[in-house]
N, C-alpha and C. Protein backbone atom coordinates (compact mmCIF):
# COMPACT_ATOMS: atom_id res chain seq x y z
N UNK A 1 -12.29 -24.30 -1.28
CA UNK A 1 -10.98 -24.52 -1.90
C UNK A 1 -9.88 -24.33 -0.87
N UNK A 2 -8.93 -24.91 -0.74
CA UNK A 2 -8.11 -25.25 0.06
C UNK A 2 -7.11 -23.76 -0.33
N UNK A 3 -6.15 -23.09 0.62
CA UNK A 3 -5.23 -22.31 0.62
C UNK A 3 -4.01 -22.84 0.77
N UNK A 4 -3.28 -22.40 0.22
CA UNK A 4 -1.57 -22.83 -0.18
C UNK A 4 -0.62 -21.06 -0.34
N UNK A 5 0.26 -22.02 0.57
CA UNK A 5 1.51 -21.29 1.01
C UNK A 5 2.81 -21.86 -0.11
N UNK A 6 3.02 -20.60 -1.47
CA UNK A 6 3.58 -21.31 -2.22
C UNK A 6 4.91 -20.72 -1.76
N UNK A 7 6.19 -21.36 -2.03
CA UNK A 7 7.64 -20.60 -1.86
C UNK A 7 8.45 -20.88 -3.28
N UNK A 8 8.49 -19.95 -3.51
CA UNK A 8 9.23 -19.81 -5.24
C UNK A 8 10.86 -19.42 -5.03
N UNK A 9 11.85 -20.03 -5.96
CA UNK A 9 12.93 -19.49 -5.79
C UNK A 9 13.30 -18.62 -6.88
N UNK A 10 12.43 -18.10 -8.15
CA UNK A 10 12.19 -16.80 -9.08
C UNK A 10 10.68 -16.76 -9.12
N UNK A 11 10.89 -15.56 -9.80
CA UNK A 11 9.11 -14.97 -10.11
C UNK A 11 8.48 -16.23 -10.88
N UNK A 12 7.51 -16.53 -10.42
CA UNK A 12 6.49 -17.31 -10.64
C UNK A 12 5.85 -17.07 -12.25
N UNK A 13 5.66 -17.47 -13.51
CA UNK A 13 5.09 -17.01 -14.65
C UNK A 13 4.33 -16.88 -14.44
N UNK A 14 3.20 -16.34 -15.19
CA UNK A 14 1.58 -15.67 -15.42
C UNK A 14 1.04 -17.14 -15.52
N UNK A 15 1.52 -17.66 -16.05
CA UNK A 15 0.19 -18.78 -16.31
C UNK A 15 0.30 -19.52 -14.98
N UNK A 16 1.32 -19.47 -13.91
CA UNK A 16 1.29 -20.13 -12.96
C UNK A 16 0.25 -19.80 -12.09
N UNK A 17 0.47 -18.23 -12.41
CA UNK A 17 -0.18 -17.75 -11.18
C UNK A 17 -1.81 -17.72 -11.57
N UNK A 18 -2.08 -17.38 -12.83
CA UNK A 18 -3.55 -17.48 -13.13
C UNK A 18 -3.74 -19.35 -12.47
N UNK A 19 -3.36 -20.10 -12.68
CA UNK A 19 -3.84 -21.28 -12.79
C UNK A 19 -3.79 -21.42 -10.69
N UNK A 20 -2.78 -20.90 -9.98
CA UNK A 20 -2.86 -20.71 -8.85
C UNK A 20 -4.57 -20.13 -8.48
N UNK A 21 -4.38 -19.05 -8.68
CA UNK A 21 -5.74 -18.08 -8.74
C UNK A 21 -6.93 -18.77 -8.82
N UNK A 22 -6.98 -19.43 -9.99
CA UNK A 22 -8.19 -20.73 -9.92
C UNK A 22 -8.63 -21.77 -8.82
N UNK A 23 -7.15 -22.34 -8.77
CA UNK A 23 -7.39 -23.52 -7.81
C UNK A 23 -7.44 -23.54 -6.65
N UNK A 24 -7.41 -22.64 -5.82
CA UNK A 24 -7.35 -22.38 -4.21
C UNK A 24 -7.70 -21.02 -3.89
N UNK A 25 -8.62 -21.34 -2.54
CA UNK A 25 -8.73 -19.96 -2.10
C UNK A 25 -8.22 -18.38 -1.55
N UNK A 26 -8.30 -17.68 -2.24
CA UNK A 26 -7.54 -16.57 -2.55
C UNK A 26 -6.94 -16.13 -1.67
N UNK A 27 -8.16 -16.21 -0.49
CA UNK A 27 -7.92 -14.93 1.10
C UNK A 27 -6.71 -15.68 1.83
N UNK A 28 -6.97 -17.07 1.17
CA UNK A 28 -5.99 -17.77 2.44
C UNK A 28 -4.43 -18.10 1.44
N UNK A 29 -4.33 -17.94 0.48
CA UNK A 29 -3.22 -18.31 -0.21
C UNK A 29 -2.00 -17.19 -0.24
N UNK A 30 -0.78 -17.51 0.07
CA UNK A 30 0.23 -16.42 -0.47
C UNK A 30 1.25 -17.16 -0.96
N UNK A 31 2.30 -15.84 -1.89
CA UNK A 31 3.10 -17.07 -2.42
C UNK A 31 4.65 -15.97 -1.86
N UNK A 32 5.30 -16.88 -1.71
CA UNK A 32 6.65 -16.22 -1.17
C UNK A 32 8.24 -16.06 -2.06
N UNK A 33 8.53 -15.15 -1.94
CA UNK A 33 9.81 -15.25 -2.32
C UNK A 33 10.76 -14.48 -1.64
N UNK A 34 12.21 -14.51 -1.60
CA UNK A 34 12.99 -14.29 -1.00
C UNK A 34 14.08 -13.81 -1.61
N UNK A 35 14.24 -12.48 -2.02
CA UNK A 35 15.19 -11.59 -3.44
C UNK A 35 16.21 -11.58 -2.23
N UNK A 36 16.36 -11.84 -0.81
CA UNK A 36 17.28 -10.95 0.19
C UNK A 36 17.42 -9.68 0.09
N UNK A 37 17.96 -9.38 -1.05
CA UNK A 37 18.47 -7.74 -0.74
C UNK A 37 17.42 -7.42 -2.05
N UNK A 38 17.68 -5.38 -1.63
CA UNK A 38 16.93 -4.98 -2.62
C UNK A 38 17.78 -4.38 -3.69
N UNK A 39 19.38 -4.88 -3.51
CA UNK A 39 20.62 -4.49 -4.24
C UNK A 39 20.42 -5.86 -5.16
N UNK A 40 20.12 -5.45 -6.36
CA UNK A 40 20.43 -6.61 -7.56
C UNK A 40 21.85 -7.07 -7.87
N UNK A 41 22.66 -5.91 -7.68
CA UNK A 41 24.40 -6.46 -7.97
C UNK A 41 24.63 -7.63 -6.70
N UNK A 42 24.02 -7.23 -5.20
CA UNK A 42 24.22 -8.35 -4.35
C UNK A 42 24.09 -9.52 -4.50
N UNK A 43 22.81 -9.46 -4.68
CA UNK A 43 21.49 -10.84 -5.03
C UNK A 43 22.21 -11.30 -5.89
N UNK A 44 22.68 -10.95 -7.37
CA UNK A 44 23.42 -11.62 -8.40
C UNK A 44 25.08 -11.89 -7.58
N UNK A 45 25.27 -11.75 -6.82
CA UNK A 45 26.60 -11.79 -6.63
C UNK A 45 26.17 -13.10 -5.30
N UNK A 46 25.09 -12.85 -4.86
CA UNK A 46 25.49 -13.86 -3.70
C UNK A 46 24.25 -15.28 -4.43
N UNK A 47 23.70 -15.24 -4.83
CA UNK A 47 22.21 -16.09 -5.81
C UNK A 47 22.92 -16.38 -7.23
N UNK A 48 23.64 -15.89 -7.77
CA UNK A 48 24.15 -16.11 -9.03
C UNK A 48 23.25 -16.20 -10.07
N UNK A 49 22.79 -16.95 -10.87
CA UNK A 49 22.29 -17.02 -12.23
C UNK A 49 22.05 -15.60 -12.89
N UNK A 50 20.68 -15.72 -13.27
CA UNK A 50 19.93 -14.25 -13.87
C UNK A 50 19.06 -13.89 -13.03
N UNK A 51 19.21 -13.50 -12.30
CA UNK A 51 18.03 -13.05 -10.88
C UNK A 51 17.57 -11.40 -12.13
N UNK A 52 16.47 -11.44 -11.18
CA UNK A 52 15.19 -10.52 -11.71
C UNK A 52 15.66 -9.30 -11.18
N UNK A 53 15.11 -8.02 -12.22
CA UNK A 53 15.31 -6.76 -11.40
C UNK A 53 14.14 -6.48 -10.34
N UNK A 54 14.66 -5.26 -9.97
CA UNK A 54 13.62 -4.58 -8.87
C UNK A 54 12.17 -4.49 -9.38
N UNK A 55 12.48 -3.95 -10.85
CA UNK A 55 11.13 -3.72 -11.17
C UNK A 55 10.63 -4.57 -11.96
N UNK A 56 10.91 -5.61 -12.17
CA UNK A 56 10.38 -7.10 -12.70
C UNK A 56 9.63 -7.61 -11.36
N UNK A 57 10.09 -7.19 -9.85
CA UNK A 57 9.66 -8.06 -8.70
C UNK A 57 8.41 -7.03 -8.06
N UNK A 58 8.60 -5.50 -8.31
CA UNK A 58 7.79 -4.76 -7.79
C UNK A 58 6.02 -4.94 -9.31
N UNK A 59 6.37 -5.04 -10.05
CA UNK A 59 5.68 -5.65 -11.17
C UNK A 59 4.62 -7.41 -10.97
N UNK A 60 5.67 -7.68 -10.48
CA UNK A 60 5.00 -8.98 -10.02
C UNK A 60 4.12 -9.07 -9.02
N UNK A 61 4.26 -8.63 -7.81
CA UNK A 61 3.90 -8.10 -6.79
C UNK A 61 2.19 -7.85 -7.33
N UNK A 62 2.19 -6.48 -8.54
CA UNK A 62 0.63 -6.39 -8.65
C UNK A 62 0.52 -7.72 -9.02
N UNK A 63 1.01 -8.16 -10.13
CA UNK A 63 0.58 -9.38 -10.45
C UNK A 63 -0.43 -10.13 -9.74
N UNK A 64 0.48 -10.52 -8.52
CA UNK A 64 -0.07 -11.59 -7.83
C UNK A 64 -1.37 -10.74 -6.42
N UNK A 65 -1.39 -9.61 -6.72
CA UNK A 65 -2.06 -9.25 -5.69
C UNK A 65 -3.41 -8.59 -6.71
N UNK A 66 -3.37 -8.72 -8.26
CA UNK A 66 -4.29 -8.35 -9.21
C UNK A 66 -5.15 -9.79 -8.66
N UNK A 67 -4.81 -11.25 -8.44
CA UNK A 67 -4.97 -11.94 -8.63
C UNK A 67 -5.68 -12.55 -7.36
N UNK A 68 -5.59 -11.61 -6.03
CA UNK A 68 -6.05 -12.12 -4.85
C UNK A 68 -5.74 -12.51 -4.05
N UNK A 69 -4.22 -12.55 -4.41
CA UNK A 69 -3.28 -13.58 -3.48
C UNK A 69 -2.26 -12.96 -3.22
N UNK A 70 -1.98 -13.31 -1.81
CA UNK A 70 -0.84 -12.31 -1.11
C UNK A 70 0.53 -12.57 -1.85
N UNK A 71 1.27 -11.58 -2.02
CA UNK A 71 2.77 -11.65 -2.20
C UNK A 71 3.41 -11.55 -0.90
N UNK A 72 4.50 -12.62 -0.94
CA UNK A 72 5.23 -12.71 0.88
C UNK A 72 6.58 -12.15 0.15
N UNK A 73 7.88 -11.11 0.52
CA UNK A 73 8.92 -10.68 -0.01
C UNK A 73 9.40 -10.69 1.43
N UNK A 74 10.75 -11.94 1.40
CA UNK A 74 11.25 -11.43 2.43
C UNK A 74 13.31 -11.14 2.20
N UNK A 75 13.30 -10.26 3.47
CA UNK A 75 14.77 -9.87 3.24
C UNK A 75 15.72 -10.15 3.99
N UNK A 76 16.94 -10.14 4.06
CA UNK A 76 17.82 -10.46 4.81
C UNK A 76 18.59 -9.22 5.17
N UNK A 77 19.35 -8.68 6.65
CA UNK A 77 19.93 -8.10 7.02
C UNK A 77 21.42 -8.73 7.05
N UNK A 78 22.48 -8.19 6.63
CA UNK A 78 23.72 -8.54 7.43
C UNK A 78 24.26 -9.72 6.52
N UNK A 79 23.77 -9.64 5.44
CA UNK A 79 24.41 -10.70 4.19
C UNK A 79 25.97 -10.42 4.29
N UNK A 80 26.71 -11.77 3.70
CA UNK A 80 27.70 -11.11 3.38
C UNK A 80 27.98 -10.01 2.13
N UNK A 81 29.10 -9.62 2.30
CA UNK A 81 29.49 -7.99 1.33
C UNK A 81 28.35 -7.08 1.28
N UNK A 82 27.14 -7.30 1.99
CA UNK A 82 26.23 -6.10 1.99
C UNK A 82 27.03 -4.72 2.69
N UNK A 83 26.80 -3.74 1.56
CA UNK A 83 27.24 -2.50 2.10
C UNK A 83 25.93 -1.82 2.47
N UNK A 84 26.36 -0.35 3.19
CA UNK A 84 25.45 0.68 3.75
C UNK A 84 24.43 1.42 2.52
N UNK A 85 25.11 1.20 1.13
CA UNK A 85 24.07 1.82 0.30
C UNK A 85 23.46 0.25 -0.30
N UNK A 86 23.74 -0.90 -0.49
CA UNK A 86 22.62 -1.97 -0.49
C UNK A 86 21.54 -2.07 0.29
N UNK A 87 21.90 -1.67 1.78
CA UNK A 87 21.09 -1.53 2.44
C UNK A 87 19.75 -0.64 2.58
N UNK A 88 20.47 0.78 1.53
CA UNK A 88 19.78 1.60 1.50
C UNK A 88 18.43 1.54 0.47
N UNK A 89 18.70 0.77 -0.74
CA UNK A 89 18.53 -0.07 -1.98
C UNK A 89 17.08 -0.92 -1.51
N UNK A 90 17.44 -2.06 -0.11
CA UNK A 90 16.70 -2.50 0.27
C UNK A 90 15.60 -2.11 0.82
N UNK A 91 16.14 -0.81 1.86
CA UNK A 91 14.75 0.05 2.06
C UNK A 91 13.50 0.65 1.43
N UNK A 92 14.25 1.19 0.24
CA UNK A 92 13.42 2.08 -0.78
C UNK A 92 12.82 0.93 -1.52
N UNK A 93 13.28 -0.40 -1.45
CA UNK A 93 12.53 -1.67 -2.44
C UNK A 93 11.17 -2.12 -1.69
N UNK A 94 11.83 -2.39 -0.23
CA UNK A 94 10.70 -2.53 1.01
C UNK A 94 9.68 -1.61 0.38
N UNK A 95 9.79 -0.24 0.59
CA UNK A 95 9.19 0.91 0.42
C UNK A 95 7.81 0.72 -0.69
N UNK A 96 8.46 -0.04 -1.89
CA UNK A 96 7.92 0.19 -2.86
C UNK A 96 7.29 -1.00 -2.95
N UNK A 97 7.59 -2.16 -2.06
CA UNK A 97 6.67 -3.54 -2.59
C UNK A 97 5.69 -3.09 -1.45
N UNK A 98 5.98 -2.56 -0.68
CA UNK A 98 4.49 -2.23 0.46
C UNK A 98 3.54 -2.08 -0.20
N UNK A 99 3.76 -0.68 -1.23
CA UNK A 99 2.60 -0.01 -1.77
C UNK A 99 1.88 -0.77 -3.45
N UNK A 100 3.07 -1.68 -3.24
CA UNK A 100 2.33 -2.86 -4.78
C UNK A 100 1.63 -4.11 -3.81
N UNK A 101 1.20 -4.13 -2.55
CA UNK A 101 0.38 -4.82 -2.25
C UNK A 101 0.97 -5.91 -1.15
N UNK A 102 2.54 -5.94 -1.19
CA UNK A 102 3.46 -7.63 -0.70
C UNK A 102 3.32 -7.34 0.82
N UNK A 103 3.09 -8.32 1.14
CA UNK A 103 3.67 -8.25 2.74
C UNK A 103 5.20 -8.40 2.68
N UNK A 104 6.08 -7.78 3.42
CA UNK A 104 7.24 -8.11 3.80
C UNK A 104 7.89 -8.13 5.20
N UNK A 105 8.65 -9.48 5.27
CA UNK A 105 9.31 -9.70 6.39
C UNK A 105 10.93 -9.35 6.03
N UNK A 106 11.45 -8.99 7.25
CA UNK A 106 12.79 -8.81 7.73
C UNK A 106 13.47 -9.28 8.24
N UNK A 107 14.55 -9.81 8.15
CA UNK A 107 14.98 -10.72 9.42
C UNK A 107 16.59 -10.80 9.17
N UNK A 108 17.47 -10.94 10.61
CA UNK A 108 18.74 -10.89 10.13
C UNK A 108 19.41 -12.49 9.90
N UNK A 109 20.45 -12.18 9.14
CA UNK A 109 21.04 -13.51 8.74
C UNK A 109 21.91 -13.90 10.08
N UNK A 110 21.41 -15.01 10.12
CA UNK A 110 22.24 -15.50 11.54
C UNK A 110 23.31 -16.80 11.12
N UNK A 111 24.54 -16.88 11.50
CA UNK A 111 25.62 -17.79 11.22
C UNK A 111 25.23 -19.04 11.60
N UNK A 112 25.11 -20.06 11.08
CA UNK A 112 24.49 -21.66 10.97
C UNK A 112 26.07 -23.05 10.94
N UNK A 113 26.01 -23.41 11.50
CA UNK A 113 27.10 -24.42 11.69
C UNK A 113 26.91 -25.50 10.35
N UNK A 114 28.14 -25.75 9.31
CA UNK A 114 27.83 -26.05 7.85
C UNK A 114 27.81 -25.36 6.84
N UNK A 115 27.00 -23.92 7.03
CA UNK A 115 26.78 -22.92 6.24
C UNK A 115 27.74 -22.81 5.61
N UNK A 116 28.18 -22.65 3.97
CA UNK A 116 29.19 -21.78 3.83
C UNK A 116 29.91 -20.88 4.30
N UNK A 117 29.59 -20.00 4.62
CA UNK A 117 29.96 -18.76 5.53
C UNK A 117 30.45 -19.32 6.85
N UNK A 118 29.84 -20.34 7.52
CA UNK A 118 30.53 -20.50 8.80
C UNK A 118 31.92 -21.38 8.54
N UNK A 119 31.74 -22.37 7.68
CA UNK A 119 32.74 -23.02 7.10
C UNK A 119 34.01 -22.34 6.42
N UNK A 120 33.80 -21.04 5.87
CA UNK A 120 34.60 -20.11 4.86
C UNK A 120 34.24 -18.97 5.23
N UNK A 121 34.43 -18.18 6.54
CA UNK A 121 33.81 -17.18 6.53
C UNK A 121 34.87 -15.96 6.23
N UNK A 122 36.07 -16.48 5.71
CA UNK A 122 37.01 -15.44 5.43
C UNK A 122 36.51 -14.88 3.58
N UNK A 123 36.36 -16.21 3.16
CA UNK A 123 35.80 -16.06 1.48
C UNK A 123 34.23 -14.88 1.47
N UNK A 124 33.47 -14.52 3.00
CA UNK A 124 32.11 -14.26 2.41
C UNK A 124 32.59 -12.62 3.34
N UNK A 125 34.15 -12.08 3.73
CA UNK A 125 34.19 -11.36 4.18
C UNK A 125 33.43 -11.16 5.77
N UNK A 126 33.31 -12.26 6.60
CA UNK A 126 32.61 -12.50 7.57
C UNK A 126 33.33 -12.49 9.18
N UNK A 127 33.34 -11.90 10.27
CA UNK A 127 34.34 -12.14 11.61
C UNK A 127 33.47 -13.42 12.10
N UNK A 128 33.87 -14.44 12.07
CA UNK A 128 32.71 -15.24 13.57
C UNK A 128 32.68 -15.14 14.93
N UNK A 129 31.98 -15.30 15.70
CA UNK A 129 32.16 -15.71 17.11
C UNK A 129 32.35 -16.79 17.43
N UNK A 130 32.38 -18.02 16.52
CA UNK A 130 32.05 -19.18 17.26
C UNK A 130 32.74 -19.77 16.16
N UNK A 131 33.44 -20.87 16.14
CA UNK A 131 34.00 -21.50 15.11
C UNK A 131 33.53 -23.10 15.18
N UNK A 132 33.20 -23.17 16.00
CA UNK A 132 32.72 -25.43 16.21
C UNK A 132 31.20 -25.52 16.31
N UNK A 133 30.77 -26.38 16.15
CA UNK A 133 29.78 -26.73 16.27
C UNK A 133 28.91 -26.22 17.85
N UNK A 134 29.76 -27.12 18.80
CA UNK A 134 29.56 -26.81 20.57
C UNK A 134 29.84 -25.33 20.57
N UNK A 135 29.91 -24.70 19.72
CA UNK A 135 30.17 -22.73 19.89
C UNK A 135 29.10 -22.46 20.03
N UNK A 136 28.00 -23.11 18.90
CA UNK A 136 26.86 -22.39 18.31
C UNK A 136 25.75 -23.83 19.54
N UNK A 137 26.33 -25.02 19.55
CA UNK A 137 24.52 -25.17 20.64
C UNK A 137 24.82 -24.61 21.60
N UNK A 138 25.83 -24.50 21.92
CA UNK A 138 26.07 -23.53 23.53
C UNK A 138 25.10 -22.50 23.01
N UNK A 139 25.56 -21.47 22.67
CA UNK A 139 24.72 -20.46 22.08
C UNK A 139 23.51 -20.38 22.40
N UNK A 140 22.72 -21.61 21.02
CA UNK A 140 21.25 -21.59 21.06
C UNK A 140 20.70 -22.42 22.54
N UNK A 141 21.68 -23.19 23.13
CA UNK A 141 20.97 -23.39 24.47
C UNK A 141 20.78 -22.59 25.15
N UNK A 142 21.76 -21.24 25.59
CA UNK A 142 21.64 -20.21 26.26
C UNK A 142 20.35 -19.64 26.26
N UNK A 143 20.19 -19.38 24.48
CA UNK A 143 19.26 -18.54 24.26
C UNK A 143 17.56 -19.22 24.35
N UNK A 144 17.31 -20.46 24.71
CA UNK A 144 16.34 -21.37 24.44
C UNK A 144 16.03 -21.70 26.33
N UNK A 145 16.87 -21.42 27.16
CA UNK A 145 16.75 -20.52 28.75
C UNK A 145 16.84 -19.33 29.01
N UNK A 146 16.65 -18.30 27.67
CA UNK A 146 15.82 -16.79 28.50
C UNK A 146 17.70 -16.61 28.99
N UNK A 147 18.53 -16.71 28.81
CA UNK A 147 19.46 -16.30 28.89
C UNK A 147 20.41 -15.26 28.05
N UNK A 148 20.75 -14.22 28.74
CA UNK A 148 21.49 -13.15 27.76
C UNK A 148 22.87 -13.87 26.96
N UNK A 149 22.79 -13.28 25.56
CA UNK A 149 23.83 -13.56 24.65
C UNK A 149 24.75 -12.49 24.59
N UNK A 150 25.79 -12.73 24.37
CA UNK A 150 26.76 -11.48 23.87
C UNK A 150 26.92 -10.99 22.59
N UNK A 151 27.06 -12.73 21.53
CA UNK A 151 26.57 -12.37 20.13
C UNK A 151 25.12 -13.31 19.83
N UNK A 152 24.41 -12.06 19.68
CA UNK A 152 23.09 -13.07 19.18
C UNK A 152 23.31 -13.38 18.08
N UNK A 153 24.15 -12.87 16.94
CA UNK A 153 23.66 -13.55 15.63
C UNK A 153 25.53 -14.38 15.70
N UNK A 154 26.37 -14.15 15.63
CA UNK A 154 27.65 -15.19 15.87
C UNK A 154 28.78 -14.52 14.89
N UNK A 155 28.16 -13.39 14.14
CA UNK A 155 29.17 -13.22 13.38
C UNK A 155 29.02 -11.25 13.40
N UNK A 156 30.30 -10.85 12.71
CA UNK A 156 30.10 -9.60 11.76
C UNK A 156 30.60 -9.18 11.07
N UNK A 157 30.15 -8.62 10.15
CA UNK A 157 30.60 -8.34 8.44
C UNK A 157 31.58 -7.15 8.38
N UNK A 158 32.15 -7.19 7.52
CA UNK A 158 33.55 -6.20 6.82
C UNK A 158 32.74 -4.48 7.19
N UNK A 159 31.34 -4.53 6.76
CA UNK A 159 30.88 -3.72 7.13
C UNK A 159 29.96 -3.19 8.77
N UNK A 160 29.43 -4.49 8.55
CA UNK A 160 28.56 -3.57 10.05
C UNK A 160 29.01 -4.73 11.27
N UNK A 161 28.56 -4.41 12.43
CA UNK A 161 28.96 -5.19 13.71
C UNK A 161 27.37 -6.07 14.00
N UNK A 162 27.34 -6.82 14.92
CA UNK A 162 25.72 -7.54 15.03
C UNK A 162 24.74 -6.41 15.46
N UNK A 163 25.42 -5.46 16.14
CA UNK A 163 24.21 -4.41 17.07
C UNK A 163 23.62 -3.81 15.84
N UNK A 164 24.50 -3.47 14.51
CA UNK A 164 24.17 -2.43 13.30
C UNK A 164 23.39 -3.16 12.81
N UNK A 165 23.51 -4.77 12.46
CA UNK A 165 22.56 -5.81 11.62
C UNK A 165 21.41 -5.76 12.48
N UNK A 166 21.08 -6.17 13.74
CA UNK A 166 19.74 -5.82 14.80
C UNK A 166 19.28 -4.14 14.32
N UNK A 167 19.80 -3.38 14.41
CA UNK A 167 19.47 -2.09 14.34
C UNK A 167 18.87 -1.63 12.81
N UNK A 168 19.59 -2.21 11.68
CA UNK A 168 19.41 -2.63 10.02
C UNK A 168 17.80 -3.39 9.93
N UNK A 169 17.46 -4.73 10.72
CA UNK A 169 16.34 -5.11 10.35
C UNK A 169 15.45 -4.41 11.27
N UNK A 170 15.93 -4.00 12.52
CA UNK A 170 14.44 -2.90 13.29
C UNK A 170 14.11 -2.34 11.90
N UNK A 171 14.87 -1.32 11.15
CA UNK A 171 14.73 -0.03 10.55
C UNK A 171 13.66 -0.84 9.08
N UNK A 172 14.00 -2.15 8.48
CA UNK A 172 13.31 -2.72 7.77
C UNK A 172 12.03 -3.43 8.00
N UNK A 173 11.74 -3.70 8.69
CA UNK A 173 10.29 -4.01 9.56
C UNK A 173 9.57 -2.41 9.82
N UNK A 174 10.35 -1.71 10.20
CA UNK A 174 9.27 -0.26 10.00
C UNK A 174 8.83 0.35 8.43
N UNK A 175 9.96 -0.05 7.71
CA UNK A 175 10.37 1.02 6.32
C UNK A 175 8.64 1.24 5.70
């Protein structure tokens, strides 16, 4: 049976996942989702609709790992309006999908030319480094020759600076 890499943008229902469970092989299948933060007021504030709680996702988690199949949870560092206790939120969530079975990745949010945020980055509470397009391939050319950056990620938030967002996802990759 073939393995599949599913990516969900909410929790997956039971019957999905039983019927997942069936059709492909277990060892090689995971299914992913991406809550960003482990702050639900964020997630609802930056995702909008009815996003799921913590413990609807730490719940799921057995779910899908009752079932054989990896849970992928990944997070974002350095969102906009993320504060120091969202952050904290996120850790203890990390914390807790470890031990329900999920793999989780970390990674910081990096400023994208188009993005909302780069387009409006006064509306997402955001400083940029780079405002044009030629800001940001300069940038990624630098960085694509082994060349030192000054801002690796291009921006920083009301709250933290880029070194704190680098320093934020080290600390989430260990949690």
């Amino acid at each position: 049976r073939p393995g599949i890499s599913l990516g969900a943008w909410t929790l997956p229902r039971r019957d999905l996942l039983d019927a997942l469970a069936r059709a492909v092989s277990r060892r090689r299948s995971a299914v992913t989702l991406s809550p960003d933060s482990g702050s639900p007021a964020l997630r609802r504030r930056l995702k909008g609709g009815a996003p799921y709680s913590n413990e609807q996702l730490v719940d799921w988690c057995r779910q899908v790992t009752a079932r054989g199949i990896l849970p992928t949870v990944c997070f974002t560092m350095g969102l906009p309006f993320e504060t120091a206790e969202d952050f904290e939120q996120t850790l203890a969530l990390i914390r807790r999908l470890a031990r329900a079975g999920a793999r989780v990745v970390a990674g910081a949010y990096k400023l994208e030319p188009g993005s909302a945020v780069f387009c409006h980055p006064g509306r997402f509470g955001v400083t940029p480094y780079w405002r044009r397009f030629a800001d940001y391939h300069e940038h990624t050319r630098r960085l694509a020759g082994g060349l030192a950056t000054l801002h690796p990620l291009g921006f920083r938030t009301a709250a933290f600076s880029e070194g704190q967002i680098l320093r934020m996802q080290f600390r989430a990759m260990r949690a």
